[in-house]
PDB file of N, CA and C in Angstrom:
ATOM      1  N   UNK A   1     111.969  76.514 153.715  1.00  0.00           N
ATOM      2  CA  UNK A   1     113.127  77.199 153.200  1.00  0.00           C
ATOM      3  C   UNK A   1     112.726  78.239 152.155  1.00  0.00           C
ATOM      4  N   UNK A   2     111.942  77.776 151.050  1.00  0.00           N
ATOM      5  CA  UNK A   2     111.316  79.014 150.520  1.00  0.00           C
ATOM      6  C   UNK A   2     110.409  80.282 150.724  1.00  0.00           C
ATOM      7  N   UNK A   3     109.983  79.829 152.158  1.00  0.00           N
ATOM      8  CA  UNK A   3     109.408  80.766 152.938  1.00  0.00           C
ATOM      9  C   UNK A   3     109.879  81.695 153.264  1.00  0.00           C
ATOM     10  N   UNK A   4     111.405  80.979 153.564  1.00  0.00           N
ATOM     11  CA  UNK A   4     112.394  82.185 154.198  1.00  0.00           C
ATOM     12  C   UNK A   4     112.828  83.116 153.365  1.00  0.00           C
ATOM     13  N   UNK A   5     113.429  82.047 152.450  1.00  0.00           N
ATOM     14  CA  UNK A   5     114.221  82.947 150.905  1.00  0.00           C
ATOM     15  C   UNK A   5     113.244  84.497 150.472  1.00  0.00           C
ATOM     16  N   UNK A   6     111.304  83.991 150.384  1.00  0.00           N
ATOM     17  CA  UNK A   6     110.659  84.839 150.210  1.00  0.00           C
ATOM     18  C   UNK A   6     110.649  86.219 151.442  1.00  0.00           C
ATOM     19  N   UNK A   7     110.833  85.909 152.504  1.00  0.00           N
ATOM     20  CA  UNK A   7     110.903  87.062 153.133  1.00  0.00           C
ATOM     21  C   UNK A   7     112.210  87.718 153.071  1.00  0.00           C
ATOM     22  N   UNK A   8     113.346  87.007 152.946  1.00  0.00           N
ATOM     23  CA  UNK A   8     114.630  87.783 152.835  1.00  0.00           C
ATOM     24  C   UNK A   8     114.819  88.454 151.948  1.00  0.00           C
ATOM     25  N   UNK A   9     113.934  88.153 150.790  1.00  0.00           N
ATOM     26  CA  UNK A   9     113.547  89.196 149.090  1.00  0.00           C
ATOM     27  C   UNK A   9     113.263  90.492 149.761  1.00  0.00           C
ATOM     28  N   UNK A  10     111.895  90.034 150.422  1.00  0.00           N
ATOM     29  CA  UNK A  10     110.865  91.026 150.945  1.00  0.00           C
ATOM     30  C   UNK A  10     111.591  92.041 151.797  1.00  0.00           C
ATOM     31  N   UNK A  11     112.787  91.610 152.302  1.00  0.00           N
ATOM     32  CA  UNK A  11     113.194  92.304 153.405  1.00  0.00           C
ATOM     33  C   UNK A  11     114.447  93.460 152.664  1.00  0.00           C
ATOM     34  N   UNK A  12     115.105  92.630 151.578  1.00  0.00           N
ATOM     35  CA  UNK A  12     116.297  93.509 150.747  1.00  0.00           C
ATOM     36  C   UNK A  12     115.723  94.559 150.279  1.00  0.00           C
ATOM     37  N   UNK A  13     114.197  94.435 149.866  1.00  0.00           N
ATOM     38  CA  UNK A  13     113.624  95.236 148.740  1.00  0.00           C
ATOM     39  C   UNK A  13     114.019  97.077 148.859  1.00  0.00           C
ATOM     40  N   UNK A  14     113.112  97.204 150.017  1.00  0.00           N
ATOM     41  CA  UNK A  14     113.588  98.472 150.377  1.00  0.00           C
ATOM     42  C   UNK A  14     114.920  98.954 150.608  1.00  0.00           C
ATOM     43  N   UNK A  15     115.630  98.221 151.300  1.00  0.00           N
ATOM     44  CA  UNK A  15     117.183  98.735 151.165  1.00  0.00           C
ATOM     45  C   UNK A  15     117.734  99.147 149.599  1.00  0.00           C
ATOM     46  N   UNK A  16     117.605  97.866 148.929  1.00  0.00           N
ATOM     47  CA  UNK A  16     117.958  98.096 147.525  1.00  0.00           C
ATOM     48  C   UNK A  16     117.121  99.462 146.720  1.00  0.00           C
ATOM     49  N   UNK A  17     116.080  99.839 147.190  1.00  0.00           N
ATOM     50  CA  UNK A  17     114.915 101.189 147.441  1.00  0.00           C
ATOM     51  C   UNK A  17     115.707 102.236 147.470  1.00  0.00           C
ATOM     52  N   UNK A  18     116.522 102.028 148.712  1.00  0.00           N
ATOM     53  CA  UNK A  18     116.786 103.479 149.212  1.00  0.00           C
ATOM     54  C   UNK A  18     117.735 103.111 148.941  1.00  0.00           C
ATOM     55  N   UNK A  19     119.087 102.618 148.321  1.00  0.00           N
ATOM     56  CA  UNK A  19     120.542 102.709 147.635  1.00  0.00           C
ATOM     57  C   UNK A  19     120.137 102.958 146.257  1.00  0.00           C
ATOM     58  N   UNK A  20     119.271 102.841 145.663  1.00  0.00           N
ATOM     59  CA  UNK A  20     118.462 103.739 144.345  1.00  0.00           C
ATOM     60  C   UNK A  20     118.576 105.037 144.243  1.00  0.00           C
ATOM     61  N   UNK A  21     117.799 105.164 145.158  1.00  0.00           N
ATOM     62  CA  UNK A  21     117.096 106.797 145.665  1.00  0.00           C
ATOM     63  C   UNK A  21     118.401 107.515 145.694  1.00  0.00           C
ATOM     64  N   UNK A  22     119.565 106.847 146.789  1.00  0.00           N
ATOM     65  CA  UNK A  22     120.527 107.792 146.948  1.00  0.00           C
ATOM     66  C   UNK A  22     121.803 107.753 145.835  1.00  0.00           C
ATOM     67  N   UNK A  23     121.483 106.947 145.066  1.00  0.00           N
ATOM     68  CA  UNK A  23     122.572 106.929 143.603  1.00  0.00           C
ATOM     69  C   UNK A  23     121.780 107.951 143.136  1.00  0.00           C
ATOM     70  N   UNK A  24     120.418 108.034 142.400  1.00  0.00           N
ATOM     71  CA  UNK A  24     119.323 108.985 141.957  1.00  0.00           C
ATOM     72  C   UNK A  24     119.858 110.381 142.411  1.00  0.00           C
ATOM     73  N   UNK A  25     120.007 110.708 143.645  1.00  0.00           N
ATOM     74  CA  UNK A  25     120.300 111.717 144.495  1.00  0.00           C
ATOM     75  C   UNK A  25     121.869 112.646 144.050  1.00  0.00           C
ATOM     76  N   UNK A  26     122.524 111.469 144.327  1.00  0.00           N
ATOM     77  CA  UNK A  26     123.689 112.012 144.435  1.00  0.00           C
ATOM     78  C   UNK A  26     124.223 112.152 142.970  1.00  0.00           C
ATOM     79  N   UNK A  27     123.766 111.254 141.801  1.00  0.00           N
ATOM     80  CA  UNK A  27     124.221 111.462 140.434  1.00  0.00           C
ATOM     81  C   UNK A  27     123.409 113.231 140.130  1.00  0.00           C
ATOM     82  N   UNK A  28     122.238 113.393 140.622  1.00  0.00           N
ATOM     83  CA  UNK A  28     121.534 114.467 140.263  1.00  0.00           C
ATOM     84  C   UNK A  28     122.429 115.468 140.960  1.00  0.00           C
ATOM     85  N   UNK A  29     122.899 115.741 141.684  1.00  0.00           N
ATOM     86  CA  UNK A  29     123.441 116.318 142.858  1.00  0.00           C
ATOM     87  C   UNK A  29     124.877 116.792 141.795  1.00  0.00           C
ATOM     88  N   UNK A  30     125.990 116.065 141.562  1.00  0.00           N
ATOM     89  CA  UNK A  30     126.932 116.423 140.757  1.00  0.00           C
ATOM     90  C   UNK A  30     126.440 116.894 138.933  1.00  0.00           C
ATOM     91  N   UNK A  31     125.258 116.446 138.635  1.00  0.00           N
ATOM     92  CA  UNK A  31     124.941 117.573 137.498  1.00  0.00           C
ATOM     93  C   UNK A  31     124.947 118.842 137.868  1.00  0.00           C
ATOM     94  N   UNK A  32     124.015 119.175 138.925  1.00  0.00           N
ATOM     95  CA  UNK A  32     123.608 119.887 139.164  1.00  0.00           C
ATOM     96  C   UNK A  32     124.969 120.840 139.594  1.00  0.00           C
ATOM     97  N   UNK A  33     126.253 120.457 140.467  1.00  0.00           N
ATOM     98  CA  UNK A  33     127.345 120.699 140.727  1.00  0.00           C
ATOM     99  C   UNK A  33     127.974 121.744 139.700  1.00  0.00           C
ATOM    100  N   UNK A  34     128.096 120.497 138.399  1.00  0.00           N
ATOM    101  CA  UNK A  34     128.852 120.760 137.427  1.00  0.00           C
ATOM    102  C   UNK A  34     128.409 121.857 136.330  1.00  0.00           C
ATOM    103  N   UNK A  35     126.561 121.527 136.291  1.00  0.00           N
ATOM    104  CA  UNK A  35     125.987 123.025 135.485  1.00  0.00           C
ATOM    105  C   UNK A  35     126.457 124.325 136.235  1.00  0.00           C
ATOM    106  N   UNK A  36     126.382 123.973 138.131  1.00  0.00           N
ATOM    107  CA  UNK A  36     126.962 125.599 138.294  1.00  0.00           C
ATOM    108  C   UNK A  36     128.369 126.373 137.997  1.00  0.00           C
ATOM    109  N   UNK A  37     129.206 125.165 138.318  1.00  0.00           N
ATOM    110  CA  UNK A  37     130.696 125.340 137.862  1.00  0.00           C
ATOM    111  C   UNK A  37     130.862 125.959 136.889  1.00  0.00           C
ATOM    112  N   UNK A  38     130.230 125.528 135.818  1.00  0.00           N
ATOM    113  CA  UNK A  38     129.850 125.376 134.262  1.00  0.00           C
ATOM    114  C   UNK A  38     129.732 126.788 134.059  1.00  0.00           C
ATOM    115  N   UNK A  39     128.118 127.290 134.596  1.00  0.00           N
ATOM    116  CA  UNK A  39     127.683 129.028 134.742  1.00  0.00           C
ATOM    117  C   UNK A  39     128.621 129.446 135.319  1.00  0.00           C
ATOM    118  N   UNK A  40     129.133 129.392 136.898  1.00  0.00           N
ATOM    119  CA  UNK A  40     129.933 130.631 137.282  1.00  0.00           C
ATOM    120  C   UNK A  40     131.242 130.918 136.311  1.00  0.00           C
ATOM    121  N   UNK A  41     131.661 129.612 135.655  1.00  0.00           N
ATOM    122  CA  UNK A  41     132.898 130.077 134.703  1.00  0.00           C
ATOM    123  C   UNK A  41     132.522 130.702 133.718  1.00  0.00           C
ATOM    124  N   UNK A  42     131.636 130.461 132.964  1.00  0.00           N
ATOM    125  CA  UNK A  42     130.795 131.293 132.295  1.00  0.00           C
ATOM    126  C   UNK A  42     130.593 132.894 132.682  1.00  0.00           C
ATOM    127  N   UNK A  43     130.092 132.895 133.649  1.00  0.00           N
ATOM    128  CA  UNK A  43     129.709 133.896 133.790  1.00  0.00           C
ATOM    129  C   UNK A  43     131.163 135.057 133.805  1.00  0.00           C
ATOM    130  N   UNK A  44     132.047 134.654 134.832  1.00  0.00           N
ATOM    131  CA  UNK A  44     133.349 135.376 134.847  1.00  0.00           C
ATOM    132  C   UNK A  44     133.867 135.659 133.502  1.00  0.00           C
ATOM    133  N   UNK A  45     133.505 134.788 132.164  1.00  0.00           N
ATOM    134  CA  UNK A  45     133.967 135.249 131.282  1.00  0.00           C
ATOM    135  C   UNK A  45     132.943 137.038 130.711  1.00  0.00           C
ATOM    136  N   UNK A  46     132.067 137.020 130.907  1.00  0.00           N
ATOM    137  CA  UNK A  46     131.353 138.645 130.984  1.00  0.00           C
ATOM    138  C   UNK A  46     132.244 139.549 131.725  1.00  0.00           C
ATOM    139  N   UNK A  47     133.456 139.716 132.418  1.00  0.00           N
ATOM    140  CA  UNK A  47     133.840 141.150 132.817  1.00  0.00           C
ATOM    141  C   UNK A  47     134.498 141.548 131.648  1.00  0.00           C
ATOM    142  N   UNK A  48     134.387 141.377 130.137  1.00  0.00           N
ATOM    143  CA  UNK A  48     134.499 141.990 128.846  1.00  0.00           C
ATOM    144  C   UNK A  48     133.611 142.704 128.756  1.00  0.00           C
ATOM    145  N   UNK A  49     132.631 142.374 128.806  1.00  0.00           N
ATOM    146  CA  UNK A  49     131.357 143.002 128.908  1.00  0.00           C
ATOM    147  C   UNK A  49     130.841 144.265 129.884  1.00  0.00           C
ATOM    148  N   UNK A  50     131.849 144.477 130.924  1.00  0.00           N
ATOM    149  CA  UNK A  50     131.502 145.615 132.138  1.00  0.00           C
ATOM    150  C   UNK A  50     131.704 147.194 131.671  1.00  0.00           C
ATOM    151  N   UNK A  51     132.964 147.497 130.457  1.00  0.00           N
ATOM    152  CA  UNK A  51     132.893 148.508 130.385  1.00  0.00           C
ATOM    153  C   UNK A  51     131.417 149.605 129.397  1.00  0.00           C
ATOM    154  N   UNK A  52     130.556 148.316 129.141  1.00  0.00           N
ATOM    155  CA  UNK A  52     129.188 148.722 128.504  1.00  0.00           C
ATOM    156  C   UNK A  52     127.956 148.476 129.531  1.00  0.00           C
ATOM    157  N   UNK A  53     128.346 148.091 130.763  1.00  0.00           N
ATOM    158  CA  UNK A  53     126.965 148.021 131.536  1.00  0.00           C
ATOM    159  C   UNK A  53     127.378 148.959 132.433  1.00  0.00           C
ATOM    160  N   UNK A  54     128.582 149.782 132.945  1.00  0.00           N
ATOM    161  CA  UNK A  54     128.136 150.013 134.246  1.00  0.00           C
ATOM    162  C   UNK A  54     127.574 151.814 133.777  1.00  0.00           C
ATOM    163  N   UNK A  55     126.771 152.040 134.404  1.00  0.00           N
ATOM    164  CA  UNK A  55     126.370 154.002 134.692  1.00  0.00           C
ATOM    165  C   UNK A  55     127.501 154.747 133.958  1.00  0.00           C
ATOM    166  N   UNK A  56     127.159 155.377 132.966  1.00  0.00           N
ATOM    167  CA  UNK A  56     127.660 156.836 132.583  1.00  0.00           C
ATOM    168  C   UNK A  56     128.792 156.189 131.596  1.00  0.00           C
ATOM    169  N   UNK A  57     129.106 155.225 131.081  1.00  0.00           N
ATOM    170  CA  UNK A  57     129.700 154.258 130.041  1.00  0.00           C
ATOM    171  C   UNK A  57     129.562 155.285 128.945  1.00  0.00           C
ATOM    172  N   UNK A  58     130.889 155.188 128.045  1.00  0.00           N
ATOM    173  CA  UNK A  58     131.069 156.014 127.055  1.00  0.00           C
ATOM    174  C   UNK A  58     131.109 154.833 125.816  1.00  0.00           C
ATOM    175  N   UNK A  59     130.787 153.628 125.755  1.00  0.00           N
ATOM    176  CA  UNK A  59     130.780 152.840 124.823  1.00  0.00           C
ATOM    177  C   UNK A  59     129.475 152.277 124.463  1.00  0.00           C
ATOM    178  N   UNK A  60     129.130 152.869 123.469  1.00  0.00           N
ATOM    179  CA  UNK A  60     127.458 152.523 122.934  1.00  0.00           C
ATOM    180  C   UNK A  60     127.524 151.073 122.289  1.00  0.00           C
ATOM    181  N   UNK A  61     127.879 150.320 121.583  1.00  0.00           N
ATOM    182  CA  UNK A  61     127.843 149.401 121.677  1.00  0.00           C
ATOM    183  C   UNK A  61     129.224 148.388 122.229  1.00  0.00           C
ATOM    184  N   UNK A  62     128.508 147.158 122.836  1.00  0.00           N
ATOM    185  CA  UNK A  62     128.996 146.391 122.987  1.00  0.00           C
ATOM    186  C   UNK A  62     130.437 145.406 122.018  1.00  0.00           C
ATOM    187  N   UNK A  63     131.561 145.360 123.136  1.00  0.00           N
ATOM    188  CA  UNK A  63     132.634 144.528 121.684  1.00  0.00           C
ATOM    189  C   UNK A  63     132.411 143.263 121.193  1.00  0.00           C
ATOM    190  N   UNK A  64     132.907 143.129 120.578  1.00  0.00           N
ATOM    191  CA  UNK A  64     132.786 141.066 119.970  1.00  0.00           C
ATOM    192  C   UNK A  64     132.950 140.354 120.987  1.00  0.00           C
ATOM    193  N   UNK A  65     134.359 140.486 121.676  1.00  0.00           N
ATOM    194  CA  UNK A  65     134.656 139.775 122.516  1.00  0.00           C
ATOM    195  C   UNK A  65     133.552 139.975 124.284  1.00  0.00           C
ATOM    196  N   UNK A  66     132.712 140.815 124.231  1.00  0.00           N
ATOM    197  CA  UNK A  66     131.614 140.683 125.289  1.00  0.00           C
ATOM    198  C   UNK A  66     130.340 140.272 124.148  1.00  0.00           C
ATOM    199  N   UNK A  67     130.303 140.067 122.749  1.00  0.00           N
ATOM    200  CA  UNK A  67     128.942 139.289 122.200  1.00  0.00           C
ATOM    201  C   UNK A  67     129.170 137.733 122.769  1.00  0.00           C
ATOM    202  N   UNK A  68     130.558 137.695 121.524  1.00  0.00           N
ATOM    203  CA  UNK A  68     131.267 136.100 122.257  1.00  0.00           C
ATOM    204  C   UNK A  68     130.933 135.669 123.675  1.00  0.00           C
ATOM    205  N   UNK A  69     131.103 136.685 124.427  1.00  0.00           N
ATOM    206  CA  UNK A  69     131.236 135.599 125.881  1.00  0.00           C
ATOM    207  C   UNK A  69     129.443 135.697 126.616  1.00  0.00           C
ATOM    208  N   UNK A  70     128.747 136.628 125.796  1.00  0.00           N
ATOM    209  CA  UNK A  70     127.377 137.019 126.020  1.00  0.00           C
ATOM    210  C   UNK A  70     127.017 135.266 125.649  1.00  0.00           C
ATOM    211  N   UNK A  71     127.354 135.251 124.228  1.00  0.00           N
ATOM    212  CA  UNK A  71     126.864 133.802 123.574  1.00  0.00           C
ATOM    213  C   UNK A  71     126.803 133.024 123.853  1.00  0.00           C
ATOM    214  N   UNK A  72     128.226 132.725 124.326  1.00  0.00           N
ATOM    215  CA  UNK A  72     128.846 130.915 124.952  1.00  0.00           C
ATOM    216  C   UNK A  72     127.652 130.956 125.860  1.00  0.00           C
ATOM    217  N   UNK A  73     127.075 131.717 126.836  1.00  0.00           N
ATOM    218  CA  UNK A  73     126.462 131.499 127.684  1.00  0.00           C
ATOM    219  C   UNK A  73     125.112 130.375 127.886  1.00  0.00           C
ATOM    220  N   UNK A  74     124.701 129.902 128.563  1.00  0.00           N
ATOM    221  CA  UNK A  74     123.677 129.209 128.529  1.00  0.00           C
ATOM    222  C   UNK A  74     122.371 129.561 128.981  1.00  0.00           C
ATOM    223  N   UNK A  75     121.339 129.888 128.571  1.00  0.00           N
ATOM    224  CA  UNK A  75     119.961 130.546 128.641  1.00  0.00           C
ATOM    225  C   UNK A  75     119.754 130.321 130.006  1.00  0.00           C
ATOM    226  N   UNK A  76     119.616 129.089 130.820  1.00  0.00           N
ATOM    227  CA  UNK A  76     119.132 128.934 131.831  1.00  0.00           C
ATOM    228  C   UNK A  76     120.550 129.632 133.140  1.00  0.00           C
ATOM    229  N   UNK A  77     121.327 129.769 132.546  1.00  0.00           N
ATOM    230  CA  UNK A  77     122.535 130.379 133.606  1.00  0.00           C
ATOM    231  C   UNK A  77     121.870 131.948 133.160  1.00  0.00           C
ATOM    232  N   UNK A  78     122.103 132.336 132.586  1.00  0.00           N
ATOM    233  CA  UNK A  78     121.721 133.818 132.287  1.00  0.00           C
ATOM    234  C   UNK A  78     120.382 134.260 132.980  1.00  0.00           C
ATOM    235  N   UNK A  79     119.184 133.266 132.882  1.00  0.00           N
ATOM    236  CA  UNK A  79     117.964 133.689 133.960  1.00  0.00           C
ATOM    237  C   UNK A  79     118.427 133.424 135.031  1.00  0.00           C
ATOM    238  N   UNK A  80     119.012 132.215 135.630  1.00  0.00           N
ATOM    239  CA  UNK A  80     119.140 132.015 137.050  1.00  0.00           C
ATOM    240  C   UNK A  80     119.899 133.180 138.135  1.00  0.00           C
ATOM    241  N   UNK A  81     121.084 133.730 137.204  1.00  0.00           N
ATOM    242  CA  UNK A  81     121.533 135.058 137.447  1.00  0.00           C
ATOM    243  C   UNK A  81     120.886 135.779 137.763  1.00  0.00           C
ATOM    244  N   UNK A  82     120.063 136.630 136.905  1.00  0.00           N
ATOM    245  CA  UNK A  82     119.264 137.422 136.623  1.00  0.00           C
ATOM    246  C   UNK A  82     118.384 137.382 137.938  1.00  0.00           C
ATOM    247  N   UNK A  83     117.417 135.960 138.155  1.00  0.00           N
ATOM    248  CA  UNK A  83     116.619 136.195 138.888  1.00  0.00           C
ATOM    249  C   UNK A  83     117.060 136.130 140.415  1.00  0.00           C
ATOM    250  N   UNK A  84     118.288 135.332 141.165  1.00  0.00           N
ATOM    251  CA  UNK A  84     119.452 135.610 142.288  1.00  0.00           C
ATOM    252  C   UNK A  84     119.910 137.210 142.411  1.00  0.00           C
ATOM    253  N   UNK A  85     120.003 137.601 141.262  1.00  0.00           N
ATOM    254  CA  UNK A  85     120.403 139.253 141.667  1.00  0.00           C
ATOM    255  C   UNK A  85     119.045 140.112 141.495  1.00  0.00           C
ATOM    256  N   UNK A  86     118.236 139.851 141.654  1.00  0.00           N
ATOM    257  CA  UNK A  86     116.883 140.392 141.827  1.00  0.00           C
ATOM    258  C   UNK A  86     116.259 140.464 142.980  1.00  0.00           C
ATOM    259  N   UNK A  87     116.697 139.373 143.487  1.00  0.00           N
ATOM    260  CA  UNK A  87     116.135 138.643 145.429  1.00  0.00           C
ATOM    261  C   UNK A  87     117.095 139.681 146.049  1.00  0.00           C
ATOM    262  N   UNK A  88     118.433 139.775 145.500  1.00  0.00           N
ATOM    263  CA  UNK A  88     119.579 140.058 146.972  1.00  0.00           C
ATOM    264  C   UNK A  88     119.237 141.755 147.462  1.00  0.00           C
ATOM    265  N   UNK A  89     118.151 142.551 147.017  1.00  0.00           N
ATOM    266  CA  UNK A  89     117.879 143.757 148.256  1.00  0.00           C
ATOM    267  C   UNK A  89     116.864 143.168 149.108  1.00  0.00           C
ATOM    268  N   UNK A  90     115.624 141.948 148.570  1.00  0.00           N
ATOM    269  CA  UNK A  90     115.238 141.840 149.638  1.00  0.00           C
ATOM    270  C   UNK A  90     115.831 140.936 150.950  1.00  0.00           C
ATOM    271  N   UNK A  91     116.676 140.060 150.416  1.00  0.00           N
ATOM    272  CA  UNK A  91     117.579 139.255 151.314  1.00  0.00           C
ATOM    273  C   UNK A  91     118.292 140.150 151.943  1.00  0.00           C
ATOM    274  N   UNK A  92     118.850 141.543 151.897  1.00  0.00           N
ATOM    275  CA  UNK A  92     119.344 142.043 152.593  1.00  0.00           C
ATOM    276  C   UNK A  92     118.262 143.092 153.156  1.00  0.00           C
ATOM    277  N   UNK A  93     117.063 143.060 153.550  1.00  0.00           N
ATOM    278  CA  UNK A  93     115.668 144.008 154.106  1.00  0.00           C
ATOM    279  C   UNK A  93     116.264 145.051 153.257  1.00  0.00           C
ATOM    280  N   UNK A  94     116.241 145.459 152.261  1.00  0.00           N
ATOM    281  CA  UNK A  94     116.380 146.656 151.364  1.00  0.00           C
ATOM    282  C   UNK A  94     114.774 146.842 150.673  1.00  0.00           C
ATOM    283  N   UNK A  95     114.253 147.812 150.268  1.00  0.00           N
ATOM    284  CA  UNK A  95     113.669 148.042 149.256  1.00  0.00           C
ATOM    285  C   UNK A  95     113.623 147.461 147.918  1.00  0.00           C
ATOM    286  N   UNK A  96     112.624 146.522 147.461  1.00  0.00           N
ATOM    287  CA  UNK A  96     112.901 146.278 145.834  1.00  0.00           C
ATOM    288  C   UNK A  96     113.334 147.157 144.969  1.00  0.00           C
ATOM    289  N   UNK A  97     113.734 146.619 144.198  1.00  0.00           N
ATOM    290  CA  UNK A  97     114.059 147.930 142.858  1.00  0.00           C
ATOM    291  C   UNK A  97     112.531 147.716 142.064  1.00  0.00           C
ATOM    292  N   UNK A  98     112.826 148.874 141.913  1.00  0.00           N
ATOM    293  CA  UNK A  98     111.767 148.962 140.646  1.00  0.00           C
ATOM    294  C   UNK A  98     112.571 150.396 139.571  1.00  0.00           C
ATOM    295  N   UNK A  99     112.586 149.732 138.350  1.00  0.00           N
ATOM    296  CA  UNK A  99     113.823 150.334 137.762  1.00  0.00           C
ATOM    297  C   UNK A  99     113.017 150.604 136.200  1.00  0.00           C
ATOM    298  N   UNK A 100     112.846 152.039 135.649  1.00  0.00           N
ATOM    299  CA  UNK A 100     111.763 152.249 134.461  1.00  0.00           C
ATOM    300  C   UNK A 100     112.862 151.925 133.335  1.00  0.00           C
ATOM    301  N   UNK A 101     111.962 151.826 132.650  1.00  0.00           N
ATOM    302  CA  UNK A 101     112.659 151.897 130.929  1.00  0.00           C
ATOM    303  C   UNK A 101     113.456 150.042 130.604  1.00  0.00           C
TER     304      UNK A 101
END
């Protein structure tokens, strides 16, 4: 009888393994969810900020309310941006930019 008990351990182990793995998974999975949620709302708060980025802009500096929403931001949303809108000419077979100054 303890022979058995020992293999029926032996036998749960991995299951209980892989219902780990996929709690592991799926808890990582809704961070990961919620940081983007997090950035893209973030980010939408920057169209304060558009009438100082786009070409031929008559406003030399930037307002409070585009520092403010520059701020709230979170460092790693601001690169991840950055480096997603960097890829999308070659994702679309375009030419890289290469852009001076």
């Amino acid at each position: 009888m303890a022979a058995m008990k020992s293999v029926v351990s032996l036998s749960l182990r991995p299951t209980w393994l892989v219902v780990l793995l996929l709690l592991l998974v799926a808890q990582n999975h809704m961070t990961l969810s919620q940081a983007q949620s997090s950035c893209s709302s973030s980010l939408a708060n920057l169209s304060v900020c558009a009438p100082f980025v786009v070409p031929g802009a008559t406003n030399a500096a930037p307002s409070s309310d585009c520092c403010g929403a520059l701020q709230s931001l979170d460092h790693e949303c601001i690169c991840n941006t950055v480096r997603i809108a960097a890829r999308l000419p070659s994702q679309c077979n375009l030419p890289s930019l290469s852009c001076g100054g």
